[in-house]
PDB file of N, CA and C in Angstrom:
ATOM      1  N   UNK A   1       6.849  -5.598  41.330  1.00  0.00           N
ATOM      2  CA  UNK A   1       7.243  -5.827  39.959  1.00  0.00           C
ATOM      3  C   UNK A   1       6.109  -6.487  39.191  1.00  0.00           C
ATOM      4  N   UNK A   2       5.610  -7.227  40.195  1.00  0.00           N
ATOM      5  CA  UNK A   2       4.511  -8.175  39.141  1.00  0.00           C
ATOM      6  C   UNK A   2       3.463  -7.135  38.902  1.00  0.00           C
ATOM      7  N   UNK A   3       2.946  -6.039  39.816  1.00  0.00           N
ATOM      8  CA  UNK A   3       1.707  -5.232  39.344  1.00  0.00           C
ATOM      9  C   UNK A   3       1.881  -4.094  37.921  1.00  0.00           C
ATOM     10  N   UNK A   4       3.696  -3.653  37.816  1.00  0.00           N
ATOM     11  CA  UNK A   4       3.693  -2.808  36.578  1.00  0.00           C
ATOM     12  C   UNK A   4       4.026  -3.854  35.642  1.00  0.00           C
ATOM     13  N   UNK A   5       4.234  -5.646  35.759  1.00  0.00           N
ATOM     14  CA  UNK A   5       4.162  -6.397  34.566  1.00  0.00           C
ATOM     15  C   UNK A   5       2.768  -6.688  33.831  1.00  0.00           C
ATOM     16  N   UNK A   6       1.719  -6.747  35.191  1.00  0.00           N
ATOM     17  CA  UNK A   6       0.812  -6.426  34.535  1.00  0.00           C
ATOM     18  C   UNK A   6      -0.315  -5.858  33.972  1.00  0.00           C
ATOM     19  N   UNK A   7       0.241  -4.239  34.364  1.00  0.00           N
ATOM     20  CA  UNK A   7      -0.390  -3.101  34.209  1.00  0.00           C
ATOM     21  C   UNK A   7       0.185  -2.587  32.217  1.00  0.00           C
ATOM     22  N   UNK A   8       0.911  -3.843  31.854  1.00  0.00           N
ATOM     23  CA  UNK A   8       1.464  -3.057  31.058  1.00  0.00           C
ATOM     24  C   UNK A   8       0.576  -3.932  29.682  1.00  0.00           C
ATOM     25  N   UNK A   9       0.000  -3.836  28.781  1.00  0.00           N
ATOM     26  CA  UNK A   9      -0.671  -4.339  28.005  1.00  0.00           C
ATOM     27  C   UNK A   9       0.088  -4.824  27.003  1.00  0.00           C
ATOM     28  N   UNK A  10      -0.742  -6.198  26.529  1.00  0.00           N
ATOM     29  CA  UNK A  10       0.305  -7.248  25.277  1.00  0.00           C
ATOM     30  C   UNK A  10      -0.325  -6.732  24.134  1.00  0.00           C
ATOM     31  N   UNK A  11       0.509  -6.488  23.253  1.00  0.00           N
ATOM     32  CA  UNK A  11       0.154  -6.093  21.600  1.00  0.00           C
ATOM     33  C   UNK A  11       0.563  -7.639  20.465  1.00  0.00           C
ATOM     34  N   UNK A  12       0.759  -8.485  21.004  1.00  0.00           N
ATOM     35  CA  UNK A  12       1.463  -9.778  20.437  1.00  0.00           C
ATOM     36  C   UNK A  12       0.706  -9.344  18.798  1.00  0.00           C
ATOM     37  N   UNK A  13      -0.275  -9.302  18.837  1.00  0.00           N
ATOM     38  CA  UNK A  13      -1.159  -9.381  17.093  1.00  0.00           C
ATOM     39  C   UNK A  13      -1.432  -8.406  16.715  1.00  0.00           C
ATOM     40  N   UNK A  14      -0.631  -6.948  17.451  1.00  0.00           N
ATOM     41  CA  UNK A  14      -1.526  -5.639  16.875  1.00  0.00           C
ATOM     42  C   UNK A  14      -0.643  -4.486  16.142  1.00  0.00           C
ATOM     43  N   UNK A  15       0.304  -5.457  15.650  1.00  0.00           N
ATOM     44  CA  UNK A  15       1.362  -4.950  14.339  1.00  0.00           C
ATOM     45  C   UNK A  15       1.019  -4.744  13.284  1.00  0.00           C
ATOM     46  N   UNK A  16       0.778  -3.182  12.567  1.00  0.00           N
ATOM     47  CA  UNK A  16      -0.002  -3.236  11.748  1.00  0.00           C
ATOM     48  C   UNK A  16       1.106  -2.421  10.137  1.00  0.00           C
ATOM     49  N   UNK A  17       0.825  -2.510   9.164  1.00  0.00           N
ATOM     50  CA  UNK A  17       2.325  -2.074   8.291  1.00  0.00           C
ATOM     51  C   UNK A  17       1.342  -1.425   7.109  1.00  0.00           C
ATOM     52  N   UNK A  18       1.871  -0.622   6.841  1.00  0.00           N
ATOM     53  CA  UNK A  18       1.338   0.212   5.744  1.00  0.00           C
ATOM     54  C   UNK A  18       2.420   0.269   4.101  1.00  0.00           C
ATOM     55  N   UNK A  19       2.147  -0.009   3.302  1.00  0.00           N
ATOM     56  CA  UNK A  19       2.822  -0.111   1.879  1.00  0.00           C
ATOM     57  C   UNK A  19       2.762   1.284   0.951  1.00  0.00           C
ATOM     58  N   UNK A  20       3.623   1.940   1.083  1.00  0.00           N
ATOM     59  CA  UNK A  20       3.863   3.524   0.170  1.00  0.00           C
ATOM     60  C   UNK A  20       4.237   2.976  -0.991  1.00  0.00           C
ATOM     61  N   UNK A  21       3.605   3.484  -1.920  1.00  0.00           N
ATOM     62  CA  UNK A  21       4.566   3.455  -3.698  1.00  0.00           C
ATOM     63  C   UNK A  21       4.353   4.948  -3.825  1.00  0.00           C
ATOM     64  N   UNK A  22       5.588   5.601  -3.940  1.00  0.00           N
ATOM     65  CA  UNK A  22       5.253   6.576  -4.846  1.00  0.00           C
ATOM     66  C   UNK A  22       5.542   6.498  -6.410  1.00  0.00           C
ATOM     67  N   UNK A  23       5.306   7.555  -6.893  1.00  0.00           N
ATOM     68  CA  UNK A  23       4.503   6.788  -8.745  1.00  0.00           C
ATOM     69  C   UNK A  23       4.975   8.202  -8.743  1.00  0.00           C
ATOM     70  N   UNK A  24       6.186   8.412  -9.936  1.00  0.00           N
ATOM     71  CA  UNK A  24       6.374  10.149 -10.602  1.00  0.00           C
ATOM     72  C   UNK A  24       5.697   9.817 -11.723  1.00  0.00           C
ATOM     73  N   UNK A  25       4.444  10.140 -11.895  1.00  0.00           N
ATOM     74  CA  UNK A  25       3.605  10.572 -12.933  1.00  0.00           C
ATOM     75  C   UNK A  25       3.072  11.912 -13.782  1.00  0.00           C
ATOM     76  N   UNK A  26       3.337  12.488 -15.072  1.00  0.00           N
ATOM     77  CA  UNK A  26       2.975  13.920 -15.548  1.00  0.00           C
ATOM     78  C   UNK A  26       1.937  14.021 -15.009  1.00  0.00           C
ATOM     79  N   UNK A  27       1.692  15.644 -14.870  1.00  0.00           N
ATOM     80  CA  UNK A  27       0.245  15.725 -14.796  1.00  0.00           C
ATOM     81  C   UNK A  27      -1.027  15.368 -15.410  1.00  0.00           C
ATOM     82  N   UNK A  28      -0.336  15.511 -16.814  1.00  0.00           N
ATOM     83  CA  UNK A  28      -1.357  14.903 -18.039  1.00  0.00           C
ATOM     84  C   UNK A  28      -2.172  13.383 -17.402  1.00  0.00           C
ATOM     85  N   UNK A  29      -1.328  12.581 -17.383  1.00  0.00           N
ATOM     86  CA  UNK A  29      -1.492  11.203 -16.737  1.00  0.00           C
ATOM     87  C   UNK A  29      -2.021  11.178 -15.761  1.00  0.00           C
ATOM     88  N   UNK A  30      -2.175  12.238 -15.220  1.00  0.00           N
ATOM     89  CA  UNK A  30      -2.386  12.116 -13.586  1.00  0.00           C
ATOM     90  C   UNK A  30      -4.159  11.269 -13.211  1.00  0.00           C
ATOM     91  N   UNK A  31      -4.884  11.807 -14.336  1.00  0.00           N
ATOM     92  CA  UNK A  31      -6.341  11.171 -14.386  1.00  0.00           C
ATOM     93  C   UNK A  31      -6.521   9.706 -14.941  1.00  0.00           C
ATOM     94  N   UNK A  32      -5.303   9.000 -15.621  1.00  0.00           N
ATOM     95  CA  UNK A  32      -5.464   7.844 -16.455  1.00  0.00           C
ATOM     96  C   UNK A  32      -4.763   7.043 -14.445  1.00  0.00           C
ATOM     97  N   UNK A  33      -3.965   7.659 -14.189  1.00  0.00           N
ATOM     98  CA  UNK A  33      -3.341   7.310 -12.778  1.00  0.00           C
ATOM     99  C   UNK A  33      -4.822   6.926 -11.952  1.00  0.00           C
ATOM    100  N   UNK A  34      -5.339   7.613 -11.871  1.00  0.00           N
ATOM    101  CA  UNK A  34      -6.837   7.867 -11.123  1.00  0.00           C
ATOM    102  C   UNK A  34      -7.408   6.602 -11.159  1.00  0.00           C
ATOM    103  N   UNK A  35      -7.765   6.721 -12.170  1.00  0.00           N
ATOM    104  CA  UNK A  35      -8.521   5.830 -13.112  1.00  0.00           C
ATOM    105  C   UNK A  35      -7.718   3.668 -12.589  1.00  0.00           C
ATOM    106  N   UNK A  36      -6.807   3.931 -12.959  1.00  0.00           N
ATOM    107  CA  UNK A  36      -6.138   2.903 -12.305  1.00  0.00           C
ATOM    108  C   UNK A  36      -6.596   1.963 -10.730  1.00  0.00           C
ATOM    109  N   UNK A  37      -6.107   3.828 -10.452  1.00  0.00           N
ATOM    110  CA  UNK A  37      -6.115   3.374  -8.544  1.00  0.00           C
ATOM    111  C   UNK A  37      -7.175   2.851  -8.405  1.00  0.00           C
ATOM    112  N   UNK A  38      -8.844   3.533  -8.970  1.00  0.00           N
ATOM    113  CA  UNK A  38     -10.074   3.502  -8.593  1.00  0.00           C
ATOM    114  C   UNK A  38     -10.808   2.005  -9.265  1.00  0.00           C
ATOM    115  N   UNK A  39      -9.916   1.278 -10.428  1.00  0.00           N
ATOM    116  CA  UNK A  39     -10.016   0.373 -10.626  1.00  0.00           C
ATOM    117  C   UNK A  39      -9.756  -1.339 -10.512  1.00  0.00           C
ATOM    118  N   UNK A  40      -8.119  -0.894  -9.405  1.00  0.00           N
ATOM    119  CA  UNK A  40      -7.872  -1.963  -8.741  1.00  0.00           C
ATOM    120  C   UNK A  40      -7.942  -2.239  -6.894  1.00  0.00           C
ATOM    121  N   UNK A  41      -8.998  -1.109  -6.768  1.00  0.00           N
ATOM    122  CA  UNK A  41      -9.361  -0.574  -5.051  1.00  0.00           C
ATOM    123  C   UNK A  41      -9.894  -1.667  -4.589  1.00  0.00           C
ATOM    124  N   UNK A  42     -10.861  -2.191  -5.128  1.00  0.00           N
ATOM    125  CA  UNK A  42     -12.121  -3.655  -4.388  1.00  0.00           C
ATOM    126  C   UNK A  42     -11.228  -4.750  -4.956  1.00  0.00           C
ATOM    127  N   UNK A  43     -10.819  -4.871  -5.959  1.00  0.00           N
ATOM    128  CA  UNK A  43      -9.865  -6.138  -6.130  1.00  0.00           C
ATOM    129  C   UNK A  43      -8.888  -5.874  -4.975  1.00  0.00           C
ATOM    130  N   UNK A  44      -8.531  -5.186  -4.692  1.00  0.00           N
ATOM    131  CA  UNK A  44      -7.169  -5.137  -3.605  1.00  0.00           C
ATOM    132  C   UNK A  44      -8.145  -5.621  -1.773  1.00  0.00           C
ATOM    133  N   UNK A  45      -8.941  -4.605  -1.953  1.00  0.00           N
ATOM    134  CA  UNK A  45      -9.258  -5.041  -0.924  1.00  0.00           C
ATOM    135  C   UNK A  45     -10.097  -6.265  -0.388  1.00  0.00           C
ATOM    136  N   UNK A  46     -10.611  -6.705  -1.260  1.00  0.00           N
ATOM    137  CA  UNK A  46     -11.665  -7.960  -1.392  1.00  0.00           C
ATOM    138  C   UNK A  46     -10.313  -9.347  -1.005  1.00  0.00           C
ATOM    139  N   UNK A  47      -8.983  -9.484  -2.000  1.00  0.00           N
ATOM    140  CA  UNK A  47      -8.870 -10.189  -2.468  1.00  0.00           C
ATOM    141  C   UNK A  47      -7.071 -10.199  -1.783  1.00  0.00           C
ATOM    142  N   UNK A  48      -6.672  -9.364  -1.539  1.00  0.00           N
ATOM    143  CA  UNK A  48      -5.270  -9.286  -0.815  1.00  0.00           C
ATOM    144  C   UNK A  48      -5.279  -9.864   0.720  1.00  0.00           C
ATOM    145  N   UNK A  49      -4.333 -10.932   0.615  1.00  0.00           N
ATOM    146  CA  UNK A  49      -4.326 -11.177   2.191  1.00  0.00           C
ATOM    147  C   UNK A  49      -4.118 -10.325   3.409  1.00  0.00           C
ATOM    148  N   UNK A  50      -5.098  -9.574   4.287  1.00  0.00           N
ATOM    149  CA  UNK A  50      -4.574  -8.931   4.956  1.00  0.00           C
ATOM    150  C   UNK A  50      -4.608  -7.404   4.710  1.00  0.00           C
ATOM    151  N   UNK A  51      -5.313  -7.393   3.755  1.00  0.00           N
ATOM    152  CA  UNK A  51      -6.034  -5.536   2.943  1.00  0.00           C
ATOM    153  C   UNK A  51      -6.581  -4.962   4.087  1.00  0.00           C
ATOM    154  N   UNK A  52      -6.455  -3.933   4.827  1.00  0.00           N
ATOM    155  CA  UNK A  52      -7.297  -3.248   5.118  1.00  0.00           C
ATOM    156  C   UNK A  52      -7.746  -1.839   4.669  1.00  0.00           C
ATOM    157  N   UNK A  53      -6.803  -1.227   3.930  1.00  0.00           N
ATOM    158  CA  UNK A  53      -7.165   0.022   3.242  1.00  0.00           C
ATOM    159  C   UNK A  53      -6.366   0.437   2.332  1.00  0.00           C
ATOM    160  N   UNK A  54      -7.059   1.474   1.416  1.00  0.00           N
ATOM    161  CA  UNK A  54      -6.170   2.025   0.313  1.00  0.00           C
ATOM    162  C   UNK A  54      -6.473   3.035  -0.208  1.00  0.00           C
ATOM    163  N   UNK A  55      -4.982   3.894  -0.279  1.00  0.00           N
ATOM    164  CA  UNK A  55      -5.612   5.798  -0.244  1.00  0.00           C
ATOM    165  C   UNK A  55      -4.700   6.171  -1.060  1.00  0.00           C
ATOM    166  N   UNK A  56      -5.337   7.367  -2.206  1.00  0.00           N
ATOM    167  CA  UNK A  56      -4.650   7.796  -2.838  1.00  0.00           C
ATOM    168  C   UNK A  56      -3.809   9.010  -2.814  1.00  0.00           C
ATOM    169  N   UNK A  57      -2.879   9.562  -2.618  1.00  0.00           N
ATOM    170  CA  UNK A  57      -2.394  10.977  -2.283  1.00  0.00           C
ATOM    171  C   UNK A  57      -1.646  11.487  -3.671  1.00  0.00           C
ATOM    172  N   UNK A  58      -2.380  12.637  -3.367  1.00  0.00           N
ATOM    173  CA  UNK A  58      -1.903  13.596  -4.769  1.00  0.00           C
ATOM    174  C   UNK A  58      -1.015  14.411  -4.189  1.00  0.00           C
ATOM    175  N   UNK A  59       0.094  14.468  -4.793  1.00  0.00           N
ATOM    176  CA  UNK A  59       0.978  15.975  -4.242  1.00  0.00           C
ATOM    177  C   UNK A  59       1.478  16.572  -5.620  1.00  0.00           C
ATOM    178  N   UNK A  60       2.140  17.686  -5.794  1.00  0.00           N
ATOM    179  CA  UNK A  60       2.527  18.156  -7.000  1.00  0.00           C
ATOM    180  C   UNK A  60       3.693  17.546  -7.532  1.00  0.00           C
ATOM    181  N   UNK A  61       4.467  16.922  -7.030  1.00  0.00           N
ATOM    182  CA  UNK A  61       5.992  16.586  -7.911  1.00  0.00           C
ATOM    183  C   UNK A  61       5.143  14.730  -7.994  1.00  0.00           C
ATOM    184  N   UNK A  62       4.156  14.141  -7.152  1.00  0.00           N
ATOM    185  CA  UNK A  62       4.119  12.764  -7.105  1.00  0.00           C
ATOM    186  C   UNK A  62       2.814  11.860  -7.113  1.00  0.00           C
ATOM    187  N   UNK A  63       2.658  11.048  -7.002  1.00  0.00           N
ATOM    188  CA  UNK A  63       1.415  10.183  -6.578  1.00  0.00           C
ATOM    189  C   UNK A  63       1.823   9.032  -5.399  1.00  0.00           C
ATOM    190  N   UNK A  64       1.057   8.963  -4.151  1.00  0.00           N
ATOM    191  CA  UNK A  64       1.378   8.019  -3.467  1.00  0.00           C
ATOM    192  C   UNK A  64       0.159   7.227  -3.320  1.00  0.00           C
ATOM    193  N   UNK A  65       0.537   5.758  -3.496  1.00  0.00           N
ATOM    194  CA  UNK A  65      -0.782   4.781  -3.188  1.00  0.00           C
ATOM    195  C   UNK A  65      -0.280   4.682  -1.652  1.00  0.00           C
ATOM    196  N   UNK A  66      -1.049   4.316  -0.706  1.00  0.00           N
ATOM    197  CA  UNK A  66      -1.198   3.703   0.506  1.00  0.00           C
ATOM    198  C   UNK A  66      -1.753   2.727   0.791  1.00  0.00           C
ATOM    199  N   UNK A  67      -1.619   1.793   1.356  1.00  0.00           N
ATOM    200  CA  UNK A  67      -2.226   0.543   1.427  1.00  0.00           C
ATOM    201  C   UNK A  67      -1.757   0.121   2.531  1.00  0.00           C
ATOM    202  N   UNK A  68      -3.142  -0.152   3.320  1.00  0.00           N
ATOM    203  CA  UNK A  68      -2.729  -0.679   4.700  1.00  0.00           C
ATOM    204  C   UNK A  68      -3.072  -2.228   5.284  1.00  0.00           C
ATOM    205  N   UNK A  69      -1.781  -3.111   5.777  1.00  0.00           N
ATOM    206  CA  UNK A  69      -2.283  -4.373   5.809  1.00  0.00           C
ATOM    207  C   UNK A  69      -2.455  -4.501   7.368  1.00  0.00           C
ATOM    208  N   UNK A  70      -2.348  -6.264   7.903  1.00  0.00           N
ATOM    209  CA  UNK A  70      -3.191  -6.407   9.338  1.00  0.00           C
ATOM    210  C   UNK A  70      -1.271  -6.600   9.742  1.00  0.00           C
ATOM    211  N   UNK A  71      -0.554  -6.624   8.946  1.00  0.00           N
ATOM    212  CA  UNK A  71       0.639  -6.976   8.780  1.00  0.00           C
ATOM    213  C   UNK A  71       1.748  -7.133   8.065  1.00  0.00           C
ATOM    214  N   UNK A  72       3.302  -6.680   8.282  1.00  0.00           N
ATOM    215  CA  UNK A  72       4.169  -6.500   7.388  1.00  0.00           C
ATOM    216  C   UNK A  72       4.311  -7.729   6.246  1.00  0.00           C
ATOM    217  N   UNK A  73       4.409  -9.048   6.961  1.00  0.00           N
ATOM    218  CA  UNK A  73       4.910 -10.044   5.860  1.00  0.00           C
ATOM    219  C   UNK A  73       3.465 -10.409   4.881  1.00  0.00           C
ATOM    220  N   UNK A  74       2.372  -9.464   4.963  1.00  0.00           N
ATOM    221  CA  UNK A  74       1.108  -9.541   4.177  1.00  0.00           C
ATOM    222  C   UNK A  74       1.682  -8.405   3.296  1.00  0.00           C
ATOM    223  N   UNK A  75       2.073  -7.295   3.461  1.00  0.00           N
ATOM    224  CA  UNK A  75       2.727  -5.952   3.149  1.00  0.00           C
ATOM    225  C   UNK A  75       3.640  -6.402   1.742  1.00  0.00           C
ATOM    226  N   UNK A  76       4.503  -7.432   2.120  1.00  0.00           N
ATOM    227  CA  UNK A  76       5.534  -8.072   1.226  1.00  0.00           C
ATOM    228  C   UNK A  76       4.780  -8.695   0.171  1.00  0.00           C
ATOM    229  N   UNK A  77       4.002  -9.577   1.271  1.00  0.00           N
ATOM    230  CA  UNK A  77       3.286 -10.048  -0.366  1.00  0.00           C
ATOM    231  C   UNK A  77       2.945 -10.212  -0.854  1.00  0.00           C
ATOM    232  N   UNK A  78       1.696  -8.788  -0.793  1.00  0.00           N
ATOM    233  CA  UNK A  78       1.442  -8.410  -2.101  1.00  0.00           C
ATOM    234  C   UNK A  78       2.234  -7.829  -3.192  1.00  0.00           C
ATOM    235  N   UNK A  79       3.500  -7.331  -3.087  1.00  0.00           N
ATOM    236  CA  UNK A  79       4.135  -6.723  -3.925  1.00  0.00           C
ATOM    237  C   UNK A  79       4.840  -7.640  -4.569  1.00  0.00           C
ATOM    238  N   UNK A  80       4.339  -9.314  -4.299  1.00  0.00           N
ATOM    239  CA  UNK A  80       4.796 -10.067  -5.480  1.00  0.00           C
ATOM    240  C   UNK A  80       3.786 -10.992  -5.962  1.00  0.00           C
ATOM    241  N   UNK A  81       2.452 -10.140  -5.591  1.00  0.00           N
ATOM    242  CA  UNK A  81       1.456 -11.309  -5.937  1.00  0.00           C
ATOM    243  C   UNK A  81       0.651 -10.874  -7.309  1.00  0.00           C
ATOM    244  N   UNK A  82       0.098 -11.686  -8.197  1.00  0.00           N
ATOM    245  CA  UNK A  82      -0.044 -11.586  -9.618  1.00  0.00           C
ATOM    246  C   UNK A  82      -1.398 -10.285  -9.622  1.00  0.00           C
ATOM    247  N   UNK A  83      -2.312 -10.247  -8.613  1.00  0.00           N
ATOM    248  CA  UNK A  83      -2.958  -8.579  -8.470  1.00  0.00           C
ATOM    249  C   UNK A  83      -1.881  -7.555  -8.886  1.00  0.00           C
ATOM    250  N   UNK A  84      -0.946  -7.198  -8.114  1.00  0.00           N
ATOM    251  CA  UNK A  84      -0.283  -6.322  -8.192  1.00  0.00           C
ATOM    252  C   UNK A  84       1.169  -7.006  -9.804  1.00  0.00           C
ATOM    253  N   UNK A  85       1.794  -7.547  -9.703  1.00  0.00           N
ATOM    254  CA  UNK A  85       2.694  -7.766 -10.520  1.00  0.00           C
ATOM    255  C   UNK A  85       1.808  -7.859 -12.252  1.00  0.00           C
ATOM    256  N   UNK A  86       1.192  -8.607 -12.368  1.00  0.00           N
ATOM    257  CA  UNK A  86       0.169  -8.782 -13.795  1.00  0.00           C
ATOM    258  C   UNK A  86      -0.944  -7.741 -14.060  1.00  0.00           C
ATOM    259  N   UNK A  87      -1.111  -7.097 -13.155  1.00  0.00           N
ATOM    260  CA  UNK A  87      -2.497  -6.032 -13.149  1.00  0.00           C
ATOM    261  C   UNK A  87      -1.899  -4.709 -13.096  1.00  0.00           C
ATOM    262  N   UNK A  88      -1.881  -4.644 -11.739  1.00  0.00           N
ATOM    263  CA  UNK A  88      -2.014  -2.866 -11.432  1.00  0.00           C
ATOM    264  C   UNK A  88       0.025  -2.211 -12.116  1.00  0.00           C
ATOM    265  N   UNK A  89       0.615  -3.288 -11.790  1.00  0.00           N
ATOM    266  CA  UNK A  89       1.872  -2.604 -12.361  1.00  0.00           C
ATOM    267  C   UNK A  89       1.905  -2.488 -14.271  1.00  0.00           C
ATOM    268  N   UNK A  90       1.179  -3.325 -14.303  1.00  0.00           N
ATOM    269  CA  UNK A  90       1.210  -3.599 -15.819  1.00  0.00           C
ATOM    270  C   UNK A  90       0.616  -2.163 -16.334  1.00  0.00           C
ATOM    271  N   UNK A  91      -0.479  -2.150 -15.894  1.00  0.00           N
ATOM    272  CA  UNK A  91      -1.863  -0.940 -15.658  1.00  0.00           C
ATOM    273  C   UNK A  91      -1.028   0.196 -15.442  1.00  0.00           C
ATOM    274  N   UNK A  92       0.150   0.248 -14.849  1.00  0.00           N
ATOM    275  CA  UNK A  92       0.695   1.665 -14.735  1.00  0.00           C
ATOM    276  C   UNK A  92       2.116   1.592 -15.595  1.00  0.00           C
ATOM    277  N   UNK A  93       2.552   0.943 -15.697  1.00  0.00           N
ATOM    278  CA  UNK A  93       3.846   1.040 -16.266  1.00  0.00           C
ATOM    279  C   UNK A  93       4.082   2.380 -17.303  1.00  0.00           C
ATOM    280  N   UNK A  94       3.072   2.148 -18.236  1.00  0.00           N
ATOM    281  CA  UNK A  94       3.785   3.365 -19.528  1.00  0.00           C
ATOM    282  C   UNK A  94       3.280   4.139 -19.012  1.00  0.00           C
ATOM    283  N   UNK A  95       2.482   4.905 -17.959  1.00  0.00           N
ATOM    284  CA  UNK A  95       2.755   6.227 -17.371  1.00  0.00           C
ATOM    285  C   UNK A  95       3.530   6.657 -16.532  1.00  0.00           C
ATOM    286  N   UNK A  96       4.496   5.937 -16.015  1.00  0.00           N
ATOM    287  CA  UNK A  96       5.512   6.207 -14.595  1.00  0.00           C
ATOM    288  C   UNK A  96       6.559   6.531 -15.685  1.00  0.00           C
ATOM    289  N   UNK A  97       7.135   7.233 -15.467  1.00  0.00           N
ATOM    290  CA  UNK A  97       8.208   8.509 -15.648  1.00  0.00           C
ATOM    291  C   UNK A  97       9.396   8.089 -15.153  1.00  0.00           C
ATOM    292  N   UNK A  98       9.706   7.335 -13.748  1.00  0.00           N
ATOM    293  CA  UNK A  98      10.960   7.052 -12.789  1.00  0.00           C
ATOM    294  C   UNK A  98      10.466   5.387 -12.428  1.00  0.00           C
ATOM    295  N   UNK A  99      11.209   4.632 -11.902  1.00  0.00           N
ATOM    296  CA  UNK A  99      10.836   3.509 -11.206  1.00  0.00           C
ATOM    297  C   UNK A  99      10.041   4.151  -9.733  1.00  0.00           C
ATOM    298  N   UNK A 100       9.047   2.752  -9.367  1.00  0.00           N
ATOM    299  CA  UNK A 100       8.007   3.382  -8.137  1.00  0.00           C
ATOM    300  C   UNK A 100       9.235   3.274  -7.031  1.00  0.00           C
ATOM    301  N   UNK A 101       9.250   4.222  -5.944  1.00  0.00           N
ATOM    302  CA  UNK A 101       9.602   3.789  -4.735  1.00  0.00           C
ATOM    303  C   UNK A 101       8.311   3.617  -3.185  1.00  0.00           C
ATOM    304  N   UNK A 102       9.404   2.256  -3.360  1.00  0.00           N
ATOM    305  CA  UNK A 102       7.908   1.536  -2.124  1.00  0.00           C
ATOM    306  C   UNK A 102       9.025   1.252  -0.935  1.00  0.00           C
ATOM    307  N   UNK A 103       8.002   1.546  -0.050  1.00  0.00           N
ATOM    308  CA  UNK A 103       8.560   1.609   1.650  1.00  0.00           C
ATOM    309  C   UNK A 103       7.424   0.936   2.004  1.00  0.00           C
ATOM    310  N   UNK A 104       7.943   0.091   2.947  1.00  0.00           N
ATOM    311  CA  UNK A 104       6.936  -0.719   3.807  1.00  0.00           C
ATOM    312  C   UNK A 104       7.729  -0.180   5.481  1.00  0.00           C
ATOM    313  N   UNK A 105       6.187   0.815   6.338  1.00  0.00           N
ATOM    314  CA  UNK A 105       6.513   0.574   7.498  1.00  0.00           C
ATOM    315  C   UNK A 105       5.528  -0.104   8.375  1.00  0.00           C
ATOM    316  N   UNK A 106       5.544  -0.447   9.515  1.00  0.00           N
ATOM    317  CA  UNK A 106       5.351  -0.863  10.162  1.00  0.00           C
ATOM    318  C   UNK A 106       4.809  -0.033  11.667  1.00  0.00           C
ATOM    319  N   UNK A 107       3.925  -0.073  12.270  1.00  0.00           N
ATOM    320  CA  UNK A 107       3.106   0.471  13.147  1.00  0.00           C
ATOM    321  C   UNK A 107       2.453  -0.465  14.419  1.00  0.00           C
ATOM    322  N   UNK A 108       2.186   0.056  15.554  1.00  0.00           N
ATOM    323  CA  UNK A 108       1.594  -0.704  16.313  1.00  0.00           C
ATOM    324  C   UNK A 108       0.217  -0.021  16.948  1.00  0.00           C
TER     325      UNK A 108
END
């Protein structure tokens, strides 16, 4: 028992959570959208606890930001920290069409 306890590897710190918004934006908008993402990218990542990446996905009905942290409760909060609440939501508001839907999952 003890050799498959410790054949089996600890992940204790290697929980990693990714933050989806999707954004229903016209197409028209779709470049002022751009423009946004590409302007709050190094502030996010410089300056968010726990940033490790951020990707933009274009699909035809949507826009998804991605943003990947070292961790979920970093995941949380940014989505109440004044980067995101005073800046980038502000920055998008009169082009979103629907309210954003954001999913936070979680990965190991």
């Amino acid at each position: 028992m003890a050799a498959s306890a410790a054949a089996a590897p600890t992940f204790a710190c290697a929980e990693k959570a990714y933050l989806e918004i999707t954004l229903k934006i016209d197409t028209q908008d779709r470049n002022a959208a751009k423009a946004i993402y590409t302007k709050f990218k190094a502030p996010f990542l410089n300056q968010a606890p726990g940033a490790k990446s951020k990707e933009l996905l274009i699909r035809e009905d949507d826009i998804q930001v991605l943003h990947g942290f070292d961790n979920r409760k970093q995941a949380e909060a940014y989505l109440t920290s004044d980067l995101f609440t005073k800046d980038v939501v502000v920055s998008l508001k009169p082009l979103l069409k629907a309210a954003p839907e954001v999913r936070i999952y979680s990965a190991d």
